[in-house]
C-alpha atoms as a PDB file:
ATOM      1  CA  UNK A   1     -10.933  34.628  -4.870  1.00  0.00           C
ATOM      2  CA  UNK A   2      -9.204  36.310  -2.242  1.00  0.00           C
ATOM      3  CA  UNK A   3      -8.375  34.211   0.943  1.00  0.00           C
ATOM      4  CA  UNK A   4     -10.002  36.787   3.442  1.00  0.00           C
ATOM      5  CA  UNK A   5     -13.376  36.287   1.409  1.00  0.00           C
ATOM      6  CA  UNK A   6     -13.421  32.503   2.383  1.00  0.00           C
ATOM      7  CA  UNK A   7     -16.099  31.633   5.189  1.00  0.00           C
ATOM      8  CA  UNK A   8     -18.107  28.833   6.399  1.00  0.00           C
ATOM      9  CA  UNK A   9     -20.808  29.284   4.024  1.00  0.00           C
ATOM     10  CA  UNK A  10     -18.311  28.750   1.277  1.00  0.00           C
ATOM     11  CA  UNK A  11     -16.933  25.841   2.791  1.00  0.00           C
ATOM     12  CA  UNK A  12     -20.063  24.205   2.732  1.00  0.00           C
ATOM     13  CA  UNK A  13     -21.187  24.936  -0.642  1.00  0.00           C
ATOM     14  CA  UNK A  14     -17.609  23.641  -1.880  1.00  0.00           C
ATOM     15  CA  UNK A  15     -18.009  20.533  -0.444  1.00  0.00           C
ATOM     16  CA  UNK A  16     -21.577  20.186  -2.480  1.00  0.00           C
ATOM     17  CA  UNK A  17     -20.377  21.345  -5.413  1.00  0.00           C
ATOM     18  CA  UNK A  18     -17.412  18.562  -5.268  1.00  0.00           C
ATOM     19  CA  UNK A  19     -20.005  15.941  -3.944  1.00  0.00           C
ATOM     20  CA  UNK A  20     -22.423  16.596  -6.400  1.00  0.00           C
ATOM     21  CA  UNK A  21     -21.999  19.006  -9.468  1.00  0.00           C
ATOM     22  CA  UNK A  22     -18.342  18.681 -10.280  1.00  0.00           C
ATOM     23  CA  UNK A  23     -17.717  16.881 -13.573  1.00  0.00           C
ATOM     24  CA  UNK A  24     -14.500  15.362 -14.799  1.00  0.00           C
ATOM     25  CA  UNK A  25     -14.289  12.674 -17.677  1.00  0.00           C
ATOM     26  CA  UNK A  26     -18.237  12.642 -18.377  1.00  0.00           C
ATOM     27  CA  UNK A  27     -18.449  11.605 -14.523  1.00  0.00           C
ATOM     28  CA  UNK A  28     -20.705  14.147 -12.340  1.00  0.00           C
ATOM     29  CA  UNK A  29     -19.872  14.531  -8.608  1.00  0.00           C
ATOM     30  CA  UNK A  30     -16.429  13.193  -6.364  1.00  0.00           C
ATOM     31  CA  UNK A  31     -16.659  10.312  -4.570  1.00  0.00           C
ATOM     32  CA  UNK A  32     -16.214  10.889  -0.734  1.00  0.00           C
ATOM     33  CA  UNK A  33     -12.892   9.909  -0.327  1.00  0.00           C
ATOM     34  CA  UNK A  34     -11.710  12.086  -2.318  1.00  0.00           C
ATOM     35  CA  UNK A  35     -13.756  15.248  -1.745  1.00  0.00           C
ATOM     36  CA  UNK A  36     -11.831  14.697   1.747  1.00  0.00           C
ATOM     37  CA  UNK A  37      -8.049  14.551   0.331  1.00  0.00           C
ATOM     38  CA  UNK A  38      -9.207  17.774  -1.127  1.00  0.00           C
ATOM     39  CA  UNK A  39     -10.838  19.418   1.598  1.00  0.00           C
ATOM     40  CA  UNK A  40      -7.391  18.528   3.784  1.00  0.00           C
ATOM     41  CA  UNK A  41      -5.417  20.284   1.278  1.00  0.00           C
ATOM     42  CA  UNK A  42      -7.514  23.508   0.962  1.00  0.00           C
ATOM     43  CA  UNK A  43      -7.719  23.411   4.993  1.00  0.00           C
ATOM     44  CA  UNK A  44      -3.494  22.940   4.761  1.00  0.00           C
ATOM     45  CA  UNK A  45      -3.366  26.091   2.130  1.00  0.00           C
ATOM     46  CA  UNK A  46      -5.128  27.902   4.411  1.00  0.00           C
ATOM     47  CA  UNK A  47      -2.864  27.306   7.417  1.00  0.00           C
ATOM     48  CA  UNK A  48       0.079  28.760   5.052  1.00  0.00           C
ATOM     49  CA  UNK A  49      -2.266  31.754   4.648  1.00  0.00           C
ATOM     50  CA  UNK A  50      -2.708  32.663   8.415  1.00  0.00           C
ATOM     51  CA  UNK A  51       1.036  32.550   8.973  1.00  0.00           C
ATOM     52  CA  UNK A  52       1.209  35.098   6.215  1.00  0.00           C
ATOM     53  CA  UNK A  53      -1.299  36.836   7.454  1.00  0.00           C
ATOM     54  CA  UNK A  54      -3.769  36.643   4.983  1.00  0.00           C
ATOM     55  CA  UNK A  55      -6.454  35.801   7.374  1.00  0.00           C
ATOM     56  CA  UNK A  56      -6.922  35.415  10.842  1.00  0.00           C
ATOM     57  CA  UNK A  57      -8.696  32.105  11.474  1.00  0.00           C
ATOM     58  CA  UNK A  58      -8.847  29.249   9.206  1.00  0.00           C
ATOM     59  CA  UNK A  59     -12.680  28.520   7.573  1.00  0.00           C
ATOM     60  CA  UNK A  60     -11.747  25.078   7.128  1.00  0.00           C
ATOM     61  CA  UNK A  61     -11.679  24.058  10.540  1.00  0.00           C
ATOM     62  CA  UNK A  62     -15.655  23.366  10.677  1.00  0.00           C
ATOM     63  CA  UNK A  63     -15.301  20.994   7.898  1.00  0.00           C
ATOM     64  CA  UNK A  64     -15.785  17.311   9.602  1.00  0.00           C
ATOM     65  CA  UNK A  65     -15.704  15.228   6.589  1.00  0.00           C
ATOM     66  CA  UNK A  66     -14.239  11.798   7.490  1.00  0.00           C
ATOM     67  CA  UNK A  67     -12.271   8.568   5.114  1.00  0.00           C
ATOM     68  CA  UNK A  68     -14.300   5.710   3.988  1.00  0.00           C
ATOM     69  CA  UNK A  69     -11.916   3.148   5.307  1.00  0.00           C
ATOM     70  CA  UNK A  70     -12.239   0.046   3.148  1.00  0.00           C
ATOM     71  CA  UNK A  71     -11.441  -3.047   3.771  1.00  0.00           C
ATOM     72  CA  UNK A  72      -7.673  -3.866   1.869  1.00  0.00           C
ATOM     73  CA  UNK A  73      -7.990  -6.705  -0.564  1.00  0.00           C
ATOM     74  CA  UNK A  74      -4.896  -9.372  -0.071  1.00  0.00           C
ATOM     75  CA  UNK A  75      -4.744 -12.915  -0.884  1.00  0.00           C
ATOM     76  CA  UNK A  76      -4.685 -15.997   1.033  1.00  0.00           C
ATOM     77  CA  UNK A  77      -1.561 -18.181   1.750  1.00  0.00           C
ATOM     78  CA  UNK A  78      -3.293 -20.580  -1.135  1.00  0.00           C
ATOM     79  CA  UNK A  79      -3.853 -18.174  -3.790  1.00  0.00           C
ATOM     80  CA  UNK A  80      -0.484 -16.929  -2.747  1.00  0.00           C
ATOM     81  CA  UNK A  81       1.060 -20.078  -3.452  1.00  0.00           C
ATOM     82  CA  UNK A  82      -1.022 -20.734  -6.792  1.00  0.00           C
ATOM     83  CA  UNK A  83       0.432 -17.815  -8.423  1.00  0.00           C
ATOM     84  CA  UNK A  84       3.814 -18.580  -7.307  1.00  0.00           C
ATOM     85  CA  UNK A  85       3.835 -22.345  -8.187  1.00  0.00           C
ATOM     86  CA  UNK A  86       2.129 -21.567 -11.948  1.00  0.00           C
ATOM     87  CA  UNK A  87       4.853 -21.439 -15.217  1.00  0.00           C
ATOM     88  CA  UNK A  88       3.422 -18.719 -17.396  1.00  0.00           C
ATOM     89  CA  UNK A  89       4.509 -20.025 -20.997  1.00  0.00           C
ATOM     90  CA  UNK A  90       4.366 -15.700 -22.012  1.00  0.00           C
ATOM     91  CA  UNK A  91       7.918 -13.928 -20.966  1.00  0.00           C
ATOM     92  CA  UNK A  92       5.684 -11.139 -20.011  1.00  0.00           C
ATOM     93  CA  UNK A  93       3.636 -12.583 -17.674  1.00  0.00           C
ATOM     94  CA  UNK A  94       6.610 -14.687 -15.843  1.00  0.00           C
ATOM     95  CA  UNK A  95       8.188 -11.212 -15.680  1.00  0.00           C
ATOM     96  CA  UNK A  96       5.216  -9.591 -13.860  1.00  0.00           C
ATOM     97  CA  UNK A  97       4.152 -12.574 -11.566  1.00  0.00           C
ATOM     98  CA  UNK A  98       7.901 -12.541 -10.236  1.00  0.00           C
ATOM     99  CA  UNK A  99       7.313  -8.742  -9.567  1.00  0.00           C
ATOM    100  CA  UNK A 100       4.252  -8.624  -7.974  1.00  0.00           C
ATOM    101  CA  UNK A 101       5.927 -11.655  -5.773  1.00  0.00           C
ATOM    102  CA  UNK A 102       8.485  -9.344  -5.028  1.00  0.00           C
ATOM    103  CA  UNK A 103       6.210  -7.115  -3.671  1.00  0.00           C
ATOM    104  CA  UNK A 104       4.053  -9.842  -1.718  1.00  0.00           C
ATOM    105  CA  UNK A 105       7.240 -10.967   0.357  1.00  0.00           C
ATOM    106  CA  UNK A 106       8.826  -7.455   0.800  1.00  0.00           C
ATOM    107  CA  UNK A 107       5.986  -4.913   1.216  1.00  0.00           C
ATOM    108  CA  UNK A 108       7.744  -2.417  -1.178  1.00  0.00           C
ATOM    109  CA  UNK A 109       4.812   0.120  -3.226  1.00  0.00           C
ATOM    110  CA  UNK A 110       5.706   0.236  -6.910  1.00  0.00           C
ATOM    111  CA  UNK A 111       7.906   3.702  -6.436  1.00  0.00           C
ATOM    112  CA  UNK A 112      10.107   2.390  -4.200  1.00  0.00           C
ATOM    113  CA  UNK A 113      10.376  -1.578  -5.578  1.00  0.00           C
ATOM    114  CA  UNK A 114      11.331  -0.115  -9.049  1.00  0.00           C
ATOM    115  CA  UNK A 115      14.398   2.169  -7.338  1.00  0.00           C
ATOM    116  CA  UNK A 116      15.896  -0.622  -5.932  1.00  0.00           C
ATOM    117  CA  UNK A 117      19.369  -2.010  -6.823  1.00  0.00           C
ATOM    118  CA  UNK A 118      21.845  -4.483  -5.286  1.00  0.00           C
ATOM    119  CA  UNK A 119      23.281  -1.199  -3.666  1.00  0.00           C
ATOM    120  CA  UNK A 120      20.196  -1.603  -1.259  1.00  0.00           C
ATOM    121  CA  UNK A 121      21.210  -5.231  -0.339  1.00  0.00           C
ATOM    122  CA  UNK A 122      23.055  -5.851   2.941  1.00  0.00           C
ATOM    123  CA  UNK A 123      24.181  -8.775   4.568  1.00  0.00           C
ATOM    124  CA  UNK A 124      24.773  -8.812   8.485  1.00  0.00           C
ATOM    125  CA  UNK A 125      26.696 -10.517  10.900  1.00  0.00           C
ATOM    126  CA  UNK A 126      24.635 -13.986  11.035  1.00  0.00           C
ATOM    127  CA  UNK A 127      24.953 -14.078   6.979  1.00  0.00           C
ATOM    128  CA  UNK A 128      21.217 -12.927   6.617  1.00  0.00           C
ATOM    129  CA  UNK A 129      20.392 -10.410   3.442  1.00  0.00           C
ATOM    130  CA  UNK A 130      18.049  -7.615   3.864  1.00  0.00           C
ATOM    131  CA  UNK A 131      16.908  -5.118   1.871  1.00  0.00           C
ATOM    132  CA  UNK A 132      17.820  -1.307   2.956  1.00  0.00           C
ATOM    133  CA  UNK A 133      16.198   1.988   2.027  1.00  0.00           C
ATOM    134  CA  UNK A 134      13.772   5.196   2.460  1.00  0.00           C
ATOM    135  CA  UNK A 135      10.491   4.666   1.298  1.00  0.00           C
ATOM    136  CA  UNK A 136       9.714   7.679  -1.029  1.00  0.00           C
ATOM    137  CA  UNK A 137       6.270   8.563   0.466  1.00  0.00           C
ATOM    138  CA  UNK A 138       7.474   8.913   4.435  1.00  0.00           C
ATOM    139  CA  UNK A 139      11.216   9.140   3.671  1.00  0.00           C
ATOM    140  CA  UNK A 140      11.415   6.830   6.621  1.00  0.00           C
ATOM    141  CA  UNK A 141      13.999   3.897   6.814  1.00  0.00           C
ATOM    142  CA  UNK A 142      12.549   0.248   5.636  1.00  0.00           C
ATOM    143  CA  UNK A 143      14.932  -2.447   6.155  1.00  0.00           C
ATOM    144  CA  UNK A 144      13.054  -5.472   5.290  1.00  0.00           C
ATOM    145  CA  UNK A 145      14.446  -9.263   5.479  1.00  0.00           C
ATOM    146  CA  UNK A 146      15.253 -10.870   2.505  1.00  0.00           C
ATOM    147  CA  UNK A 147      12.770 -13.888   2.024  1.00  0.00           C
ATOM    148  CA  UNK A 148      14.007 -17.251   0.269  1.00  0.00           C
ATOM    149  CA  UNK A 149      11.349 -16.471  -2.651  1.00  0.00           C
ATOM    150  CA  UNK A 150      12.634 -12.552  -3.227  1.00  0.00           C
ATOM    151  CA  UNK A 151      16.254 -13.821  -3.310  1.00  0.00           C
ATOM    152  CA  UNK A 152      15.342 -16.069  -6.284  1.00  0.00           C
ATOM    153  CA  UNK A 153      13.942 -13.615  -8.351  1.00  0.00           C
ATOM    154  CA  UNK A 154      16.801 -11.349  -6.989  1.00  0.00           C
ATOM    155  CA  UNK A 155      19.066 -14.589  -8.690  1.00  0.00           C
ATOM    156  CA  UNK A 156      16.950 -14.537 -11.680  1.00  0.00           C
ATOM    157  CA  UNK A 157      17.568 -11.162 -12.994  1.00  0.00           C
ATOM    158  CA  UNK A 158      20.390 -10.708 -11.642  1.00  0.00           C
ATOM    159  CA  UNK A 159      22.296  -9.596 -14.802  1.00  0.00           C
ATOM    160  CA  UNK A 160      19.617  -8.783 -16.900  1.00  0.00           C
ATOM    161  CA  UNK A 161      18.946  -5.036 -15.411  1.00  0.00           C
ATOM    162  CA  UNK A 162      20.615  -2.294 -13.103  1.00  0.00           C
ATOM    163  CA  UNK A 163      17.414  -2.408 -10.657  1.00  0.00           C
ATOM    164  CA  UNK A 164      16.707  -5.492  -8.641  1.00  0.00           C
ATOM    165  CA  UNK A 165      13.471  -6.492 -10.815  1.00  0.00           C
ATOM    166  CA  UNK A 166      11.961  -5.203 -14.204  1.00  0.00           C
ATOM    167  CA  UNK A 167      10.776  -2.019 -14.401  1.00  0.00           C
ATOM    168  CA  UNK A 168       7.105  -2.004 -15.926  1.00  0.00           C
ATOM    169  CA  UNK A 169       4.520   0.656 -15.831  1.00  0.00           C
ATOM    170  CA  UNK A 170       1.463   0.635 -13.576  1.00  0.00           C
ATOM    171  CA  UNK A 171      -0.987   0.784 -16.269  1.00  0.00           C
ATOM    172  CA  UNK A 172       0.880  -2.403 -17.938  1.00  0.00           C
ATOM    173  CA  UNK A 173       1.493  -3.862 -14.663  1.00  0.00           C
ATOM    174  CA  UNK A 174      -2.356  -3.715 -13.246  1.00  0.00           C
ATOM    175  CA  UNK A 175      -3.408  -5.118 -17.053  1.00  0.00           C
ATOM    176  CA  UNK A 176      -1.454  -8.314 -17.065  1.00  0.00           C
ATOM    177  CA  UNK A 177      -1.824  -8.883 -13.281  1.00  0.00           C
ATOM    178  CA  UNK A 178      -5.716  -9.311 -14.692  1.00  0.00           C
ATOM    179  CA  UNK A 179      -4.653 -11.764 -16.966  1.00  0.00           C
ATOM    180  CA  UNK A 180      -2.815 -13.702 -13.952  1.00  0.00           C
ATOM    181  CA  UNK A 181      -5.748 -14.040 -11.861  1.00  0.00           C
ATOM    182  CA  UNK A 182      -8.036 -14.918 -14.646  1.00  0.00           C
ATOM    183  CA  UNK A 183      -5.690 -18.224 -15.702  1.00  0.00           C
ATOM    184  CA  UNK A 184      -5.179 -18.981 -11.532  1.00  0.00           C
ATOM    185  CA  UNK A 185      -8.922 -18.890 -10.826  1.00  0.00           C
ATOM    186  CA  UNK A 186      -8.593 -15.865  -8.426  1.00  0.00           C
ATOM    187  CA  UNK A 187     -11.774 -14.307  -8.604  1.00  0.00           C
ATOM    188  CA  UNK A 188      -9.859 -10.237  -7.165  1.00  0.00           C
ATOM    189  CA  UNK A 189      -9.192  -7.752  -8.725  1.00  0.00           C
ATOM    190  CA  UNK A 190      -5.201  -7.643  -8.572  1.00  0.00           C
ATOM    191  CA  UNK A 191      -3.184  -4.777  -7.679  1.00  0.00           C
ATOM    192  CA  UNK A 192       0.532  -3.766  -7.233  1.00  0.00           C
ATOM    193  CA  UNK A 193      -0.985  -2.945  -3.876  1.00  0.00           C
ATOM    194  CA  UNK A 194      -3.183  -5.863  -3.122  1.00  0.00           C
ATOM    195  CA  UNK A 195       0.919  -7.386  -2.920  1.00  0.00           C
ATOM    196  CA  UNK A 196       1.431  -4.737  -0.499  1.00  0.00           C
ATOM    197  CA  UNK A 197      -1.713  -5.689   1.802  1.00  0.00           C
ATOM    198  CA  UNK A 198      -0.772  -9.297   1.082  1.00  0.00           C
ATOM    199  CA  UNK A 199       2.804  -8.932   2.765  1.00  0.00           C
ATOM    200  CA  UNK A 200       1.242  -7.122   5.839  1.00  0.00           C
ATOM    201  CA  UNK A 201      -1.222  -9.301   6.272  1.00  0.00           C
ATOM    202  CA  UNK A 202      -0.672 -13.011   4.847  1.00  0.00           C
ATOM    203  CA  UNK A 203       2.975 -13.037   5.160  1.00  0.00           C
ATOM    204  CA  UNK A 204       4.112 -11.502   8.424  1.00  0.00           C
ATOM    205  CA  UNK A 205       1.016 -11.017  11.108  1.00  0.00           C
ATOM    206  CA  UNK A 206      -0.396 -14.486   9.656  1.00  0.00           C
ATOM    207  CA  UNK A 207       2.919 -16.098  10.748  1.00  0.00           C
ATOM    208  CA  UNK A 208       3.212 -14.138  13.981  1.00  0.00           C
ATOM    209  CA  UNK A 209       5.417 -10.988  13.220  1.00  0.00           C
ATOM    210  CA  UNK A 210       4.299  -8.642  15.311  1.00  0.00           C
ATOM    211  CA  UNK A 211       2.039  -5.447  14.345  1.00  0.00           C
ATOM    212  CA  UNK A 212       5.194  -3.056  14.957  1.00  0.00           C
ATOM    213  CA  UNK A 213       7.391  -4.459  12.862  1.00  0.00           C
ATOM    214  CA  UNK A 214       5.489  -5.137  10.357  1.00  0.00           C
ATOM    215  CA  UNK A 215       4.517  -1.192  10.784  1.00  0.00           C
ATOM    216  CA  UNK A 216       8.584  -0.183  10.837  1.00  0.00           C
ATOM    217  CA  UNK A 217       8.904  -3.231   7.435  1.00  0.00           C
ATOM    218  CA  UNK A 218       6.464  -1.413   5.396  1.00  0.00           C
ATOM    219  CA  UNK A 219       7.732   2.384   6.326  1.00  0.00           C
ATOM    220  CA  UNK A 220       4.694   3.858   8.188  1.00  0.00           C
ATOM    221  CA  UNK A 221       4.811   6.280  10.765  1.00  0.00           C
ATOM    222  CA  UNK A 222       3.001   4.638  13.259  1.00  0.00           C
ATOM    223  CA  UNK A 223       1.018   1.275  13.674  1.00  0.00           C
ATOM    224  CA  UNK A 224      -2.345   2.788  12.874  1.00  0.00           C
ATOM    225  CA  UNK A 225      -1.375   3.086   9.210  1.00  0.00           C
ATOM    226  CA  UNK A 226      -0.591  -0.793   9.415  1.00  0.00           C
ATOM    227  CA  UNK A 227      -4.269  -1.590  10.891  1.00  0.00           C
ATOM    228  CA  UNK A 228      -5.322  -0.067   7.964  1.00  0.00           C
ATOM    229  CA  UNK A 229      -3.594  -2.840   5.855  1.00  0.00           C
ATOM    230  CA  UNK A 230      -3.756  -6.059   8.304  1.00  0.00           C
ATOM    231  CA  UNK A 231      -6.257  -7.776   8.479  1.00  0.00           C
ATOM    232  CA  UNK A 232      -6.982  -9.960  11.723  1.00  0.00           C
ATOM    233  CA  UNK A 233      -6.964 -13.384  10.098  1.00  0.00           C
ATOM    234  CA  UNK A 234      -9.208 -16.509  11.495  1.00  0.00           C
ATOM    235  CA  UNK A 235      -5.978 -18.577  12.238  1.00  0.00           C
ATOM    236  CA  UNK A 236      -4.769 -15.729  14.105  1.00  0.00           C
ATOM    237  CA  UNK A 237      -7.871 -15.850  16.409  1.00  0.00           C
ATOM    238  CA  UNK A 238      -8.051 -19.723  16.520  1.00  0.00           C
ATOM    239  CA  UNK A 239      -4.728 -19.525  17.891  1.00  0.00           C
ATOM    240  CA  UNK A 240      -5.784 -17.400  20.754  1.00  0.00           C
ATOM    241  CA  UNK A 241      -8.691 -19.237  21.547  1.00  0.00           C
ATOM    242  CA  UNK A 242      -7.119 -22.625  21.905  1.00  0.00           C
ATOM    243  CA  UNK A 243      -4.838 -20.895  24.434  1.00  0.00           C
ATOM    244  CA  UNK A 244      -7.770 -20.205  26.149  1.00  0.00           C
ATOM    245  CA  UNK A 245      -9.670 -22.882  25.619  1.00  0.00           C
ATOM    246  CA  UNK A 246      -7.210 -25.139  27.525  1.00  0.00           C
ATOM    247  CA  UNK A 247      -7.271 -23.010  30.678  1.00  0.00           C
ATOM    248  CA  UNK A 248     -11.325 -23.666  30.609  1.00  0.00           C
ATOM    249  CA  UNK A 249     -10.815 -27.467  30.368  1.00  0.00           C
END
């Protein structure tokens, strides 16, 4: 339909139809989150068309719609440490608990974890590796620290592949990461990106790091994408309260 036909009546009855009569695999209706992804980039197409002059104000800018933020799944320092300490007798699953470890004490996403090679390792003056790159979603630089557990499984496969771990699908990945959890007695539903939430929240701001460098470790733009993965943890807030506590004593 042509772009000066769009109005606000149309922008409402687009979001209904998404909401509610939109089918895709035998499913009716789009769940809110993303009817609002869509709505962003209809509202972004739109923008294009008023610098072409197409039309003269954008319809999209009534539309309020607002994220469900949910609350990121990550495991605890224990369940952390169960996975890691448990010998999986199947080559597969040794192979994909080692790269969802990885991922737990570096904060990489799948796209960029699978691009990396020992051309992305760097040592500096004090002798410390890290690991340098881009992340592909915010092409922003993410050096992160190389952790005693990452540089074993850096070790480990050394000389078995170009890349710094296996490469494994996410369909293949997500299924065996079910069969992890099921012979640890973790009762989540493991993700490559649960390993992501677990490194921002577990790993660095449970042991201190502060919220912006955890924010410039994982490659966001600012620290209000980080929020969205860290959790405030109970040891975090004990911590705080003791200090406290003492001056009231």
């Amino acid at each position: 339909m042509p772009a000066s036909e769009l109005s606000s009546s149309f922008v409402f009855k687009l979001e209904q139809f998404l909401k509610y009569e939109s089918s895709f695999k035998e499913q009716t209706g789009i769940k809110n989150n993303s009817v609002v992804k869509y709505m962003k980039m209809y509202k972004t197409a739109c923008n294009y068309a008023i610098k072409m002059d197409l039309i003269i104000k954008n319809p999209f800018n009534i539309y309020d719609g607002r994220l469900s933020v949910k609350d990121a799944v990550f495991l605890t320092q224990q369940e952390l440490n169960t996975i890691e300490n448990k010998i999986f007798s199947t080559p597969r699953l040794e192979k994909v608990k080692d790269i969802f470890l990885f991922s737990c004490y570096t904060g990489y996403a799948p796209v960029d974890a699978l691009e990396l090679t020992h051309r992305n390792l760097s040592e500096d003056s004090n002798g410390n590796l890290w690991i340098m790159t881009s992340r592909a979603k915010t092409a922003i630089r993410a050096n992160v620290p190389v952790l005693a557990t990452v540089e074993k499984i850096i070790a480990k496969y050394k000389n078995q592949q170009k890349g710094l771990i296996p490469k494994i699908s996410n369909q293949k990945m997500n299924a065996y990461l079910k069969e992890i959890a099921d012979v640890c007695g973790i009762d989540k539903h493991l993700t490559w990106y649960v390993a992501r939430h677990t490194f921002a929240t577990t790993v660095t701001l449970g042991n201190g790091v502060r919220l912006e460098n955890v924010s410039a470790m994982m490659g966001h733009t600012n620290t209000k994408q980080t929020q969205h993965y860290a959790k405030v943890l109970d040891v975090n807030i004990m911590e705080d309260m003791e200090k406290l506590k003492s001056k009231f004593r």
